[in-house]
Protein backbone atom coordinates (compact mmCIF):
# COMPACT_ATOMS: atom_id res chain seq x y z
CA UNK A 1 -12.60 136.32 -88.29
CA UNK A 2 -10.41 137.60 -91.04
CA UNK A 3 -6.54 137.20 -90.81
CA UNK A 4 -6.02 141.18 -90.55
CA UNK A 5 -7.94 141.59 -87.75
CA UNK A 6 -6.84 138.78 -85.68
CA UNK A 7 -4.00 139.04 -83.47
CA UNK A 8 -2.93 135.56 -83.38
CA UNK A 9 -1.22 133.84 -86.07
CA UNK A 10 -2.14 130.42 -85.05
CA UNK A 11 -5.95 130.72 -83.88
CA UNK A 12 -6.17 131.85 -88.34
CA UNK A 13 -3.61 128.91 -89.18
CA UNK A 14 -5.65 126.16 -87.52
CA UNK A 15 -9.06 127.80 -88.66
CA UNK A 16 -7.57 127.64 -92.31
CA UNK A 17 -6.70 123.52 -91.63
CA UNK A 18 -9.85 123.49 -90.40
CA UNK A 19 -11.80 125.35 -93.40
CA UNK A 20 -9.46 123.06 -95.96
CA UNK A 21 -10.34 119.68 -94.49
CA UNK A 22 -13.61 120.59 -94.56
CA UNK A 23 -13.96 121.57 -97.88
CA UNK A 24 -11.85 118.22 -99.16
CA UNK A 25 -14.47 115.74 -97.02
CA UNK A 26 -16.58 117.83 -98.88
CA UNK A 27 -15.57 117.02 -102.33
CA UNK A 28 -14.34 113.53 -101.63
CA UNK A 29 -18.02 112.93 -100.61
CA UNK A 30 -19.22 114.58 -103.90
CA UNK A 31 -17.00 112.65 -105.78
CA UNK A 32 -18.17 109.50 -104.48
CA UNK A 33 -21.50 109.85 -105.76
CA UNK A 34 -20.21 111.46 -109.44
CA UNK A 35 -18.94 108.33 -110.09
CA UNK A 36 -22.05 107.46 -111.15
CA UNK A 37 -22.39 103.61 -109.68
CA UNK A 38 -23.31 104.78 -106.51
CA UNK A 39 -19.53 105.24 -104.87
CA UNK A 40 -19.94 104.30 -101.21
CA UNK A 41 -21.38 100.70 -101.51
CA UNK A 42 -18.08 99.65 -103.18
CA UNK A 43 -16.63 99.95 -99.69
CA UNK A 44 -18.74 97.41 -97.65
CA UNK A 45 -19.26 94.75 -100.54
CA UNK A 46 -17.33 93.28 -103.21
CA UNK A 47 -18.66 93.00 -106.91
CA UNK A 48 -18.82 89.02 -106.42
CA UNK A 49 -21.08 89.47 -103.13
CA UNK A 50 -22.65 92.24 -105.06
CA UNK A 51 -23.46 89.89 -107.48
CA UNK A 52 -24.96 87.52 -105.42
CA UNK A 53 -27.27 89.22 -103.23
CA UNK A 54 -28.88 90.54 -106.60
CA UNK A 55 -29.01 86.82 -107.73
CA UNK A 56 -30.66 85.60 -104.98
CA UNK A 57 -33.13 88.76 -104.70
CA UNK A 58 -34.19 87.77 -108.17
CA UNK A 59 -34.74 84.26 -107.21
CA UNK A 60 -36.97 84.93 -104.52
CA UNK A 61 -38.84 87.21 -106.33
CA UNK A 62 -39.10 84.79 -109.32
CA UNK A 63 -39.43 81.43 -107.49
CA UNK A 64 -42.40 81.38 -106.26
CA UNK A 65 -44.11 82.13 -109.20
CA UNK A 66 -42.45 79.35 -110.93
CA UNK A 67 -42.56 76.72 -108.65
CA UNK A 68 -45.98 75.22 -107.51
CA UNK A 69 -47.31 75.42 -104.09
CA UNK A 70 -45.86 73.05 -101.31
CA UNK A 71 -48.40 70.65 -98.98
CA UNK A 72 -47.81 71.52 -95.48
CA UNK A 73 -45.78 70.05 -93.43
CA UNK A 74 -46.12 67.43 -90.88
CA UNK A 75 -47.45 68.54 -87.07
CA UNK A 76 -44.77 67.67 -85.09
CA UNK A 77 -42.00 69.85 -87.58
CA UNK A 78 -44.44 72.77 -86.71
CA UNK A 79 -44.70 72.57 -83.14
CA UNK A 80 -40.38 72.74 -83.53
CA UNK A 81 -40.42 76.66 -83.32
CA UNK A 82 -42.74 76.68 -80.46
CA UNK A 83 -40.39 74.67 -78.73
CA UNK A 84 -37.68 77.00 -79.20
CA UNK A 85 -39.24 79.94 -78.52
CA UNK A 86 -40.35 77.87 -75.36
CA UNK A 87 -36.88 77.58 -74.66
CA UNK A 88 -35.46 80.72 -75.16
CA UNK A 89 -38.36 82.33 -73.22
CA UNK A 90 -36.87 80.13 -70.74
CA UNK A 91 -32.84 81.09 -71.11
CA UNK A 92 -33.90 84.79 -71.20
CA UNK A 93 -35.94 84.28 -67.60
CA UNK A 94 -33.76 82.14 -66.18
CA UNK A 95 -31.83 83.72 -62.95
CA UNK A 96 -27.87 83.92 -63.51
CA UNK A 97 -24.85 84.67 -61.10
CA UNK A 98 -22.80 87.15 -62.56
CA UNK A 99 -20.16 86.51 -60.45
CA UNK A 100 -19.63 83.16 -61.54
CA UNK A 101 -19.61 84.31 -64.91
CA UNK A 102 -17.33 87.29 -64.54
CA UNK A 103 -13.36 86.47 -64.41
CA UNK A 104 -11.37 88.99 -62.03
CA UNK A 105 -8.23 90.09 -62.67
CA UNK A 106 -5.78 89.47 -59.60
């Protein structure tokens, strides 16, 4: 609708704030990919943690090429996850009373 036509002032005025924060989320989300080191991940991690999670991605892809094979281990120390998932199997079953576990507001 153009602002001649319309016979409202403020129906143009708050298409106009509209139109204009529009077009700067626009350009702020251009911008953060001109930057050219990829702009958004800066946000979530720091350069240190940044710096980490590539060292350790390196050292599991290098590791095991370096390091020879492990013997397996014992029996017993591999029957320990079926035991666990025993027992969460078990938790997640397991009948509860919500109303015990609730707390009401008086």
């Amino acid at each position: 609708m153009d602002a001649r036509t319309s016979k409202n002032p403020t129906i143009v005025q708050r298409k106009t704030i509209q139109a204009t924060t529009t077009e700067r989320r626009k350009l702020e989300y251009t911008r953060s990919f001109s930057k050219g080191h990829g702009g958004r991940i800066f946000r979530y991690f720091t350069m240190e943690s940044l710096i980490l999670l590539v060292c350790l991605t390196v050292s599991l892809l290098i590791l095991p090429l370096v390091l020879p094979p492990l013997p397996p281990p014992p029996f017993l120390l591999l029957l320990l996850p079926i035991c666990i998932l025993g027992l969460l199997m078990i938790l997640a079953f397991m009948p509860s009373n919500v109303r015990d576990a609730t707390y009401a507001y008086v």
